[in-house]
Protein backbone atom coordinates (compact mmCIF):
# COMPACT_ATOMS: atom_id res chain seq x y z
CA UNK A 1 33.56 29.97 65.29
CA UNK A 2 36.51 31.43 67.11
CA UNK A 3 39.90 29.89 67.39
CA UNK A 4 41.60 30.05 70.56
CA UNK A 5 45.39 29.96 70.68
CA UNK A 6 47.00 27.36 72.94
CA UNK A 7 48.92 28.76 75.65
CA UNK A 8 47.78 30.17 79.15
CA UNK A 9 46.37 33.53 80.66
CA UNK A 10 48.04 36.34 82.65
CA UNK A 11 46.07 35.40 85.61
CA UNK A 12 46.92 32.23 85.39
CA UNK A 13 50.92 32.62 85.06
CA UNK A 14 50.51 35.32 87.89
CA UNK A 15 48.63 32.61 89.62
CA UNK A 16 51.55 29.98 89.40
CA UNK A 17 54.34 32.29 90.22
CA UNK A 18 52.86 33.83 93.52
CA UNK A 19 52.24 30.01 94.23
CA UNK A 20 55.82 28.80 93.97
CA UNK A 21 57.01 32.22 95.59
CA UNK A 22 55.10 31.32 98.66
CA UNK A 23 56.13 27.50 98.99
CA UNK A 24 59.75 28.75 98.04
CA UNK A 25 59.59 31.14 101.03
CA UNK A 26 58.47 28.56 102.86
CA UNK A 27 60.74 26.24 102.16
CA UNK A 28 63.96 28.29 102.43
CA UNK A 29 64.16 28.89 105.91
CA UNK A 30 64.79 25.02 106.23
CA UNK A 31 67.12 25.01 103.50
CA UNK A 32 69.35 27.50 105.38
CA UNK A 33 69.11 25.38 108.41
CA UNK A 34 70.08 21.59 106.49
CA UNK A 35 73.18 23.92 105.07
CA UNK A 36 74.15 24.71 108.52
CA UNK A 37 74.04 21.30 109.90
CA UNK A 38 76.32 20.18 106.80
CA UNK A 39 78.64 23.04 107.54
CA UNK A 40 79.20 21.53 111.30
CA UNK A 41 79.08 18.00 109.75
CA UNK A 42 82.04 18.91 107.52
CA UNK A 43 83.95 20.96 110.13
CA UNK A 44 83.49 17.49 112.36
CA UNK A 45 84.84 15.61 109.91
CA UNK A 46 87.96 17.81 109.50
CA UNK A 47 88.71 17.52 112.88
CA UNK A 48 88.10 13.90 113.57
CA UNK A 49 90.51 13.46 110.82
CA UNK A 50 93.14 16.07 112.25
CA UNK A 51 92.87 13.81 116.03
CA UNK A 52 92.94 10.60 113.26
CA UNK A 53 95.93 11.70 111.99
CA UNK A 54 97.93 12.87 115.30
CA UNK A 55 97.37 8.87 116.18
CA UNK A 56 98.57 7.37 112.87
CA UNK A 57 101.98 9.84 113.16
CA UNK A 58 102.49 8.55 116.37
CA UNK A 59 102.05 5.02 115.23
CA UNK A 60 104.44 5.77 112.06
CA UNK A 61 106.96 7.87 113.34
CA UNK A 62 107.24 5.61 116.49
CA UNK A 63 107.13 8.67 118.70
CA UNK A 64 104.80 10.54 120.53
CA UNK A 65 102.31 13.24 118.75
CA UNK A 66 99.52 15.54 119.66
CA UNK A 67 96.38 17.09 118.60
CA UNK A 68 96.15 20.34 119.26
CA UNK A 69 93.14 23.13 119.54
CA UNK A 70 94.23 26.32 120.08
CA UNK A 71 91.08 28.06 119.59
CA UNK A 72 89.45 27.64 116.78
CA UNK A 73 92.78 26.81 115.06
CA UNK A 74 93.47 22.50 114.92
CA UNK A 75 96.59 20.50 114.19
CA UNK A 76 98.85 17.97 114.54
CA UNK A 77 102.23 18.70 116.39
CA UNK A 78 104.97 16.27 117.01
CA UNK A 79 106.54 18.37 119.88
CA UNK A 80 103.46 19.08 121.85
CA UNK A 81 104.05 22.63 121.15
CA UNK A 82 101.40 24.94 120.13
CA UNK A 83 103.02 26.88 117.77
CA UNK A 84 105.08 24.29 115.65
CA UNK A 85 102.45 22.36 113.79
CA UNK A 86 102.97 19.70 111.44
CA UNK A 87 99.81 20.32 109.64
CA UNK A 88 96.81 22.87 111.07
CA UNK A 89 94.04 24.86 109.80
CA UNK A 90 91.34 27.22 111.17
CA UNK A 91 88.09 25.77 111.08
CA UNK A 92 86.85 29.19 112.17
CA UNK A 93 87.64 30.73 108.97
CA UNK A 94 87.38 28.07 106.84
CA UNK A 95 83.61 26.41 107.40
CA UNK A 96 82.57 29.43 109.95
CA UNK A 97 82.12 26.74 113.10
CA UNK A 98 83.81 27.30 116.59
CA UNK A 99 85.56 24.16 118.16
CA UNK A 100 85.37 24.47 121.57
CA UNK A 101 86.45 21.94 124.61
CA UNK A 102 86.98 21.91 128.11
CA UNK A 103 90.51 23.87 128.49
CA UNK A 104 92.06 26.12 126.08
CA UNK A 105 94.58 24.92 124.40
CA UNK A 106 93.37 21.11 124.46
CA UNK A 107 96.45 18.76 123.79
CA UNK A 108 95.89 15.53 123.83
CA UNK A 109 99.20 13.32 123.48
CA UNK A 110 99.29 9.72 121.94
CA UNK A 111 101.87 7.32 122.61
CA UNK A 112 104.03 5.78 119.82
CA UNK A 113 101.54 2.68 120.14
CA UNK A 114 98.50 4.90 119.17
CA UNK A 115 97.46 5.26 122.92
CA UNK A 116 96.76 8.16 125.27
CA UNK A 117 99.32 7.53 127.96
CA UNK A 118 97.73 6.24 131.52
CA UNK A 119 94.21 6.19 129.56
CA UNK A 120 91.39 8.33 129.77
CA UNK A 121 88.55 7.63 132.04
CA UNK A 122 85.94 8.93 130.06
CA UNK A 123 85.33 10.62 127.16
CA UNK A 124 87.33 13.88 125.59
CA UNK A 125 84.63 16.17 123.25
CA UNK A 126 85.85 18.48 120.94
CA UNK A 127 82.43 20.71 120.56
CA UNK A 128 81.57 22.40 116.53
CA UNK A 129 78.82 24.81 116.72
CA UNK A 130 77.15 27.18 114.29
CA UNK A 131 74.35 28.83 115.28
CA UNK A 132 71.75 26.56 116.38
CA UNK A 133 73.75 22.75 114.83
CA UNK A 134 76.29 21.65 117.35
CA UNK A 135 78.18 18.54 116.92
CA UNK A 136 81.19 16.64 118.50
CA UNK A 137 84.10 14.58 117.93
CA UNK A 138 85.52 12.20 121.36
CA UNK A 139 88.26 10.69 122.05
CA UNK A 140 87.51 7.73 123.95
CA UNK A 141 89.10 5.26 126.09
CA UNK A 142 92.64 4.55 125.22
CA UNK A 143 92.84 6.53 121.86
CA UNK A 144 89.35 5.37 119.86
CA UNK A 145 88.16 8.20 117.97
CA UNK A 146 84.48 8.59 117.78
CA UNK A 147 81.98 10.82 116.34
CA UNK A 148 78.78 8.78 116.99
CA UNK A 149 79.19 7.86 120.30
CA UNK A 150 79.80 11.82 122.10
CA UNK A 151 77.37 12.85 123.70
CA UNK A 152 76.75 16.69 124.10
């Protein structure tokens, strides 16, 4: 009688790991692509919050503030002035997503009530694309800040 010890065959190790190579190759291509879409996500985010934030200064301080793009470069200004930011970063270099909009630089002002002045007819995108994810954040209306409702 011969005793066989538990435990598994070359083959059949070989067998498993070519297995879970393929399904990993498989599988990673889509994993790359989710990451991407969560890199624009949290670049969208950022700057929703940046256009968020020019509102509420306006509201607080009781005087007028902007949101600024200049380039890939976002912020919050309380002179309208590109180049004297309250608060900023570059959403280029830190999530790897470009912000793009109609004009370059994109200002848009709110009143010390929260509101664009005169209103806005329509809708104001701020664009965030990485390769093939694309995303937007809109001002809309009088000052409502959407991410949702943009459409590309």
């Amino acid at each position: 009688m011969r005793h066989r010890t538990p435990g598994f065959t070359v083959i059949e190790l070989l067998t498993v790991i070519v297995i879970m190579g393929i399904v990993a190759t498989m599988a990673f291509p889509r994993l790359v692509q989710e990451g991407t879409k969560l890199t624009v996500r949290s670049a969208t985010q950022e700057v929703a919050a940046y256009v968020a934030q020019a509102r509420a200064t306006a509201i607080a301080t009781g005087r007028p503030a902007w949101f600024v793009r200049d380039g890939n470069v976002v912020g919050v200004s309380t002179t309208g002035d590109t180049t004297s930011f309250v608060q900023s970063t570059d959403i280029q270099s830190k999530h790897g997503v470009t912000v793009s909009a109609s004009a370059n630089p994109i200002t848009i002002e709110f009143d010390p009530r929260g509101l664009i002045p005169g209103g806005v007819g329509g809708v104001l995108p701020i664009v965030l694309t990485k390769q093939d994810a694309r995303d937007s954040v809109c001002v809309i209306g009088m000052g409502r800040i959407s991410i949702k409702e943009c459409s590309l």
